[in-house]
N, C-alpha and C. Protein backbone atom coordinates (compact mmCIF):
# COMPACT_ATOMS: atom_id res chain seq x y z
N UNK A 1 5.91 -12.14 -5.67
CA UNK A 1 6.38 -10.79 -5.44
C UNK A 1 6.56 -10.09 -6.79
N UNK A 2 6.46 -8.50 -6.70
CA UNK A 2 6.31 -8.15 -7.68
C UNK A 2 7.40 -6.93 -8.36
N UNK A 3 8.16 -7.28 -6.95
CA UNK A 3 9.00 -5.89 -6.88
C UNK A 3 10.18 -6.32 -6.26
N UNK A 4 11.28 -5.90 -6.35
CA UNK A 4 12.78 -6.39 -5.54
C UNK A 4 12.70 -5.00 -5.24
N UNK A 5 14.17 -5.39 -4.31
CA UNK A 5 14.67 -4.45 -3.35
C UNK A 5 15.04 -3.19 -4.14
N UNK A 6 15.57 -3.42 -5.34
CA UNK A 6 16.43 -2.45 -6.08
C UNK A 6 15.72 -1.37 -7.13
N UNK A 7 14.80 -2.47 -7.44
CA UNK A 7 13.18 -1.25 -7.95
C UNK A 7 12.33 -0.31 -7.21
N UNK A 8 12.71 -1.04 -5.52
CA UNK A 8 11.89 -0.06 -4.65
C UNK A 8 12.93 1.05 -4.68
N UNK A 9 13.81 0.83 -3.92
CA UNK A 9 15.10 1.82 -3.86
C UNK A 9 15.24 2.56 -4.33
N UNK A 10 15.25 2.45 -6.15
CA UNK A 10 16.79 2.86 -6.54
C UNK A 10 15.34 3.69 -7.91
N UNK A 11 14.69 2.99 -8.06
CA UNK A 11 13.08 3.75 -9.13
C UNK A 11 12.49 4.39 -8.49
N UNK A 12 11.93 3.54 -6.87
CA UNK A 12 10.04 4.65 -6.55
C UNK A 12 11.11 5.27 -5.91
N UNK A 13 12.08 5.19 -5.35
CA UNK A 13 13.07 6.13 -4.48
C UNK A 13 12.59 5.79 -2.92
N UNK A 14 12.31 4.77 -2.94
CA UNK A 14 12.09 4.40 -1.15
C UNK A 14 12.95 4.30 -0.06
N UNK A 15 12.62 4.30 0.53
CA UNK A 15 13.73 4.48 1.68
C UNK A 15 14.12 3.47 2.83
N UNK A 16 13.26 2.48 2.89
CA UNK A 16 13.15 1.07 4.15
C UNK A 16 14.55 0.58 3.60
N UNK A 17 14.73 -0.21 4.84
CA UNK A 17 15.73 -1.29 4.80
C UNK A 17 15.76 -2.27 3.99
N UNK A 18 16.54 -2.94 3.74
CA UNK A 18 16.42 -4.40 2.79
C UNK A 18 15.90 -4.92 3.80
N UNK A 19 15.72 -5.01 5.13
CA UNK A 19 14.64 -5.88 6.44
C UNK A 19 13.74 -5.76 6.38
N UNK A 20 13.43 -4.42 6.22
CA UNK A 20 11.80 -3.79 6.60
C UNK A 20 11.20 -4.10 5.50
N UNK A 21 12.10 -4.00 3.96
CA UNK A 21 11.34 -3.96 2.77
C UNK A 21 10.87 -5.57 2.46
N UNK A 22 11.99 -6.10 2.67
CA UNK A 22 11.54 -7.86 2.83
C UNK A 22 10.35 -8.32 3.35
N UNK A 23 10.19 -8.15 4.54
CA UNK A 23 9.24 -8.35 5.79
C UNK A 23 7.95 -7.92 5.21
N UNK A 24 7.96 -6.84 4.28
CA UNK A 24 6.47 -6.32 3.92
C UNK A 24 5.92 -6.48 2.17
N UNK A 25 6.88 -6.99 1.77
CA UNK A 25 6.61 -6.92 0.24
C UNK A 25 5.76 -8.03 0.11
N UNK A 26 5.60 -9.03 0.60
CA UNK A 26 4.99 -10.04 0.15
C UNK A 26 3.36 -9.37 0.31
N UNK A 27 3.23 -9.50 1.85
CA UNK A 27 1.86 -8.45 2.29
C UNK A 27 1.29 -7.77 1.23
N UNK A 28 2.29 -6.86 0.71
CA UNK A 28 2.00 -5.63 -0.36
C UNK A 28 1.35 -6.54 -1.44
N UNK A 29 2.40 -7.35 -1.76
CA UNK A 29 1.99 -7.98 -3.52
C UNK A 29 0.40 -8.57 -3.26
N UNK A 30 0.11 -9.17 -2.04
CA UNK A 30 -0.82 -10.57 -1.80
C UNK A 30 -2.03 -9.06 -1.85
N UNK A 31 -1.90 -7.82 -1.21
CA UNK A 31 -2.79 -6.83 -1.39
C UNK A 31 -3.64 -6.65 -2.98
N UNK A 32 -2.09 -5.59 -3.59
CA UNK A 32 -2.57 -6.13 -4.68
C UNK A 32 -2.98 -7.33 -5.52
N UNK A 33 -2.98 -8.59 -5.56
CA UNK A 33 -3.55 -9.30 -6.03
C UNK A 33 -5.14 -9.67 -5.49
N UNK A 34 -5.74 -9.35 -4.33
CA UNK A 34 -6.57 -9.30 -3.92
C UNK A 34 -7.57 -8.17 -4.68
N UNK A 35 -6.87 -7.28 -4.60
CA UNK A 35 -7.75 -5.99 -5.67
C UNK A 35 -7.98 -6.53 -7.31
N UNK A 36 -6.91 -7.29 -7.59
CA UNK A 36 -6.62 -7.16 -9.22
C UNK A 36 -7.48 -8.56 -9.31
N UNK A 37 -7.92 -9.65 -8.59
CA UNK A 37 -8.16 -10.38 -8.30
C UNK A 37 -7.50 -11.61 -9.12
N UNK A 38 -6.00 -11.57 -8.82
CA UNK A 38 -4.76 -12.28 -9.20
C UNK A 38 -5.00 -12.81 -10.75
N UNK A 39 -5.13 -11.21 -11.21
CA UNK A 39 -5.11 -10.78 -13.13
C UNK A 39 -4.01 -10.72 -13.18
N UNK A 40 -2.76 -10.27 -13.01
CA UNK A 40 -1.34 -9.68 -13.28
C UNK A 40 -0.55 -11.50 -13.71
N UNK A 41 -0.63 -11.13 -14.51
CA UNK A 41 1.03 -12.26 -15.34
C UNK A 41 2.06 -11.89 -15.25
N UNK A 42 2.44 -10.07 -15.20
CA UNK A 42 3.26 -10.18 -15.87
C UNK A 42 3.26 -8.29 -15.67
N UNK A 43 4.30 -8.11 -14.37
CA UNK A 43 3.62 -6.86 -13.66
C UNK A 43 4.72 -5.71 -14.48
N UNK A 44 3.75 -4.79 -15.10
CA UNK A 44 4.51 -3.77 -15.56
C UNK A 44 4.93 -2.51 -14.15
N UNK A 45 5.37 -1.80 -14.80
CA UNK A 45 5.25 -0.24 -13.94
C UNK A 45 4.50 -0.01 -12.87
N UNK A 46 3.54 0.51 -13.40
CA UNK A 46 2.34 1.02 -12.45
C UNK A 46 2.25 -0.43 -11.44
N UNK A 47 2.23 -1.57 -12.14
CA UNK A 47 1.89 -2.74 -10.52
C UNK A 47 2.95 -2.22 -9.53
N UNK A 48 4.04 -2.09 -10.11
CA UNK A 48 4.99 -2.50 -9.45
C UNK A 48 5.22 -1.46 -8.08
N UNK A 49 4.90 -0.18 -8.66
CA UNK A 49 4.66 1.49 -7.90
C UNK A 49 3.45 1.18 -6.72
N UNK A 50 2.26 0.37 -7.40
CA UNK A 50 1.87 0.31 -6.45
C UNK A 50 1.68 -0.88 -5.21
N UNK A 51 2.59 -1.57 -5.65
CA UNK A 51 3.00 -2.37 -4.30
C UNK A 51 4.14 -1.60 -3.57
N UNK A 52 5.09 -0.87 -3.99
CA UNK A 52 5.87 0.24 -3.55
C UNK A 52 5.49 0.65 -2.55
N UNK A 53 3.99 1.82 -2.98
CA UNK A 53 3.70 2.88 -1.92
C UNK A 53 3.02 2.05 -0.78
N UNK A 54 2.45 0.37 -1.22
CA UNK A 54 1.45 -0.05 -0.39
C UNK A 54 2.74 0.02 0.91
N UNK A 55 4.63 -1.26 0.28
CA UNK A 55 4.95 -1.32 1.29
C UNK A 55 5.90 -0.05 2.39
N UNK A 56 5.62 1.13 1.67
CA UNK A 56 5.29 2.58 2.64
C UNK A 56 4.46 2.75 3.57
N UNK A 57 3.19 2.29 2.72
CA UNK A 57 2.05 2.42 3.74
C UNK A 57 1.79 1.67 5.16
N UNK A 58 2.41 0.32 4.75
CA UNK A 58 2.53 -0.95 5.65
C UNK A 58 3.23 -0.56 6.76
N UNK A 59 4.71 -0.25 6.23
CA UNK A 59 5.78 0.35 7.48
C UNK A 59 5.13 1.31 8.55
N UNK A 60 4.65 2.27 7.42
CA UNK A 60 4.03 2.96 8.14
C UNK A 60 3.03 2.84 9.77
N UNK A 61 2.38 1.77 9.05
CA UNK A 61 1.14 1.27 10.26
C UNK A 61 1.72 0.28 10.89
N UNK A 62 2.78 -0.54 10.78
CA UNK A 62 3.41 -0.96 11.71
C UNK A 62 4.24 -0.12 12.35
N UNK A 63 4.64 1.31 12.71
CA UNK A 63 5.32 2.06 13.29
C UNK A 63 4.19 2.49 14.40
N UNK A 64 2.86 2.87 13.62
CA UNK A 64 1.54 3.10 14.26
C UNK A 64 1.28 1.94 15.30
N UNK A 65 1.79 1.02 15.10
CA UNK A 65 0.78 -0.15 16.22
C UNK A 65 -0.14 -0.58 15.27
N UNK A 66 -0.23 0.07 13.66
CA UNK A 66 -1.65 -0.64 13.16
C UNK A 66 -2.83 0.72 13.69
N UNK A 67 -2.29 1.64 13.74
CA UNK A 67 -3.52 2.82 13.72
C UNK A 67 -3.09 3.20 12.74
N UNK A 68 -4.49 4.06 11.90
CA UNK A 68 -4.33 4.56 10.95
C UNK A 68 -4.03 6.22 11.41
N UNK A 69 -3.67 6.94 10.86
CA UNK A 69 -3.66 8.61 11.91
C UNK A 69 -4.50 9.15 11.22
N UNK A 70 -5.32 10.10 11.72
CA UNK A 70 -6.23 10.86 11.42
C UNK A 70 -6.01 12.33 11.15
N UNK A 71 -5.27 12.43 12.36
CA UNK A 71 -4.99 14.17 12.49
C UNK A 71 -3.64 14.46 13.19
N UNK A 72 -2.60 15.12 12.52
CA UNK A 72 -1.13 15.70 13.57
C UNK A 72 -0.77 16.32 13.90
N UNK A 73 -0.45 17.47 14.84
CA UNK A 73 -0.29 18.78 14.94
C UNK A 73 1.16 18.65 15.17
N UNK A 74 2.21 19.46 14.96
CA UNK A 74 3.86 19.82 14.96
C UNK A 74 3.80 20.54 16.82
N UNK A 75 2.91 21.77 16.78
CA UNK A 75 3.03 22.14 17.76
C UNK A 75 2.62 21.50 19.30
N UNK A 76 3.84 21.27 19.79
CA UNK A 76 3.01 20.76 21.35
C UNK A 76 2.38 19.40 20.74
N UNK A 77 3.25 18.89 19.77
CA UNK A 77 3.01 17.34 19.30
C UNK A 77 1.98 16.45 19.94
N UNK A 78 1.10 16.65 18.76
CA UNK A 78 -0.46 16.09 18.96
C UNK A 78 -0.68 14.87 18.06
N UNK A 79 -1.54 13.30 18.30
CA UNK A 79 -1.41 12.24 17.60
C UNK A 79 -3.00 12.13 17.68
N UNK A 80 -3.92 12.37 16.50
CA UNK A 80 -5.24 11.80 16.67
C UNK A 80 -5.36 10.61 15.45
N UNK A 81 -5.56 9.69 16.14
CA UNK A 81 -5.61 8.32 15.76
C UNK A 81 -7.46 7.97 15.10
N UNK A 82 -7.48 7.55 14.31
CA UNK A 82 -9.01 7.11 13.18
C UNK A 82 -9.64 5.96 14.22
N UNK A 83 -10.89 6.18 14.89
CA UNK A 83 -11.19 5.06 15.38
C UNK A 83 -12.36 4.39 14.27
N UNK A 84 -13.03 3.12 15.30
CA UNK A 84 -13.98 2.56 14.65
C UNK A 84 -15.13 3.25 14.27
N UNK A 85 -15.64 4.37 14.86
CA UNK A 85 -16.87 5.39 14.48
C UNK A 85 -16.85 6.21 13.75
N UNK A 86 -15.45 6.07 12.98
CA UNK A 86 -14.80 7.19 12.46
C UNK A 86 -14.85 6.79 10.56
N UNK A 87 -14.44 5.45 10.67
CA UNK A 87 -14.99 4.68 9.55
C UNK A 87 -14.84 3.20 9.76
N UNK A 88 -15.80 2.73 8.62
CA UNK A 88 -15.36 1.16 8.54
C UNK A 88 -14.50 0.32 8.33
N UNK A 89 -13.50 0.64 7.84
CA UNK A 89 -12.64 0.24 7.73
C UNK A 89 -11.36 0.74 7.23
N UNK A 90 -11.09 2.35 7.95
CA UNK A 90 -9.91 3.19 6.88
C UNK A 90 -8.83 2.16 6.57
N UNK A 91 -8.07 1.34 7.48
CA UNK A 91 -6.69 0.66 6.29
C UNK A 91 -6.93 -0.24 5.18
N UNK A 92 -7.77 -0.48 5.00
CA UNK A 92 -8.48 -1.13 3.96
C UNK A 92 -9.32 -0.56 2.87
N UNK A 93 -9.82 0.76 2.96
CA UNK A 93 -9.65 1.77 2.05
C UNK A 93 -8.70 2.67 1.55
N UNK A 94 -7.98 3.00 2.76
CA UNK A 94 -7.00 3.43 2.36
C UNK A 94 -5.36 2.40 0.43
N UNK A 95 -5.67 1.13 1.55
CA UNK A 95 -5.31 0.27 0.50
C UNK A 95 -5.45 -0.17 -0.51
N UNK A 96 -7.31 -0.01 -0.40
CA UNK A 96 -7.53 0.14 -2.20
C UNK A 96 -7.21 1.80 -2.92
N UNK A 97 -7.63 2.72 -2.26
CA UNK A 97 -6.64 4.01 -3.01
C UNK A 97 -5.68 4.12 -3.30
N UNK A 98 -4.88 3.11 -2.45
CA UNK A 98 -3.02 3.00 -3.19
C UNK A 98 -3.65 2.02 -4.23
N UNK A 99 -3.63 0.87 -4.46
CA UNK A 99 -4.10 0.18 -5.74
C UNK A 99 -4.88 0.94 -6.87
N UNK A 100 -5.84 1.53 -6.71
CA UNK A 100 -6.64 2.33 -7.48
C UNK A 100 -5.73 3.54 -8.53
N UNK A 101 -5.33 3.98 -7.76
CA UNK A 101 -4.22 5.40 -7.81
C UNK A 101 -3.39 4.63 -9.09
N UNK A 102 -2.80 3.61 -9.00
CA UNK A 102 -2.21 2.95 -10.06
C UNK A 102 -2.58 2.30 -10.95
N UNK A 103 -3.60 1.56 -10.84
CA UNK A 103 -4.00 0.30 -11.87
C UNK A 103 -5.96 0.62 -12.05
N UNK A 104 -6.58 2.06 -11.69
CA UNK A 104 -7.94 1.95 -11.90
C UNK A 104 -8.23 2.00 -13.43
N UNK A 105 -7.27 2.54 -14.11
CA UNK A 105 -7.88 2.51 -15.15
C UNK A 105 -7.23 1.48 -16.30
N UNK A 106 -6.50 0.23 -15.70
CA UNK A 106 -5.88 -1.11 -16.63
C UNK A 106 -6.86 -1.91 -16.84
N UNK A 107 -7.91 -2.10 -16.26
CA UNK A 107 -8.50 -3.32 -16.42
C UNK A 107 -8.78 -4.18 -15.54
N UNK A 108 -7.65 -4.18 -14.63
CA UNK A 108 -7.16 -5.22 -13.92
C UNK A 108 -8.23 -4.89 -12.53
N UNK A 109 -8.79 -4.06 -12.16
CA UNK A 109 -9.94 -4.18 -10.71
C UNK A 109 -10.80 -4.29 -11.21
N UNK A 110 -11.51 -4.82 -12.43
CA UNK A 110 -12.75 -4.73 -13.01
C UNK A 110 -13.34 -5.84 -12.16
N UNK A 111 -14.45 -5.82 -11.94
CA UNK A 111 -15.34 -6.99 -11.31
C UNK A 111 -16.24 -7.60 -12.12
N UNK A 112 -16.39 -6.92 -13.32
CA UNK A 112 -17.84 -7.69 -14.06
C UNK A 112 -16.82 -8.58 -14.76
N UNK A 113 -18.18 -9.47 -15.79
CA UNK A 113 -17.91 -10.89 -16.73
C UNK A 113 -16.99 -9.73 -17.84
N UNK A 114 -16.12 -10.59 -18.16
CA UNK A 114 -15.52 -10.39 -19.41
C UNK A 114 -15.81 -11.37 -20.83
């Protein structure tokens, strides 16, 4: 893990429970390390922000059922949900744009030989 309760909280300014935030941080970190392809020793800032927003994002789609939303209207409360024709895989792009957003330009998602 890359982040405690009190860095989410009290730094990115998050808002989950110490339950909810528990329950999803690991998820988050194992995300990012999948992108970074478990480069991080030794997680500054930016890692840390973006396992943050991932475990936002997470809550999020577990509130969804695991849909991603597509489209919302306020009025006469409307829910259009992202299907499969819609893309290949939005929570999983979506997830590398939270990773990206933070760490594209460290080094750390590079794929070629070093």
């Amino acid at each position: 893990m890359y982040v405690d309760y009190e860095f989410y909280q009290n730094t990115y300014g998050g808002t989950l429970t110490a339950d909810i935030f528990a329950s999803l941080v690991v998820s988050a970190s194992s995300i990012v390390d999948y992108y970074t392809f478990n480069r991080i020793k030794e997680p500054d800032t930016k890692v840390k922000y973006a396992v943050c927003e991932l475990i936002d994002y997470l809550a999020e789609l577990k509130a969804t059922g695991g849909k991603e939303v597509a489209s919302e209207t306020v009025g006469t409360h409307s829910i259009t949900y992202v299907t499969a024709k819609d893309s290949r895989d939005p929570i999983k792009a979506k997830q590398r744009s939270i990773v990206a957003k933070y760490l594209a330009h460290t080094g750390l998602m590079y794929r070629g030989v070093k």
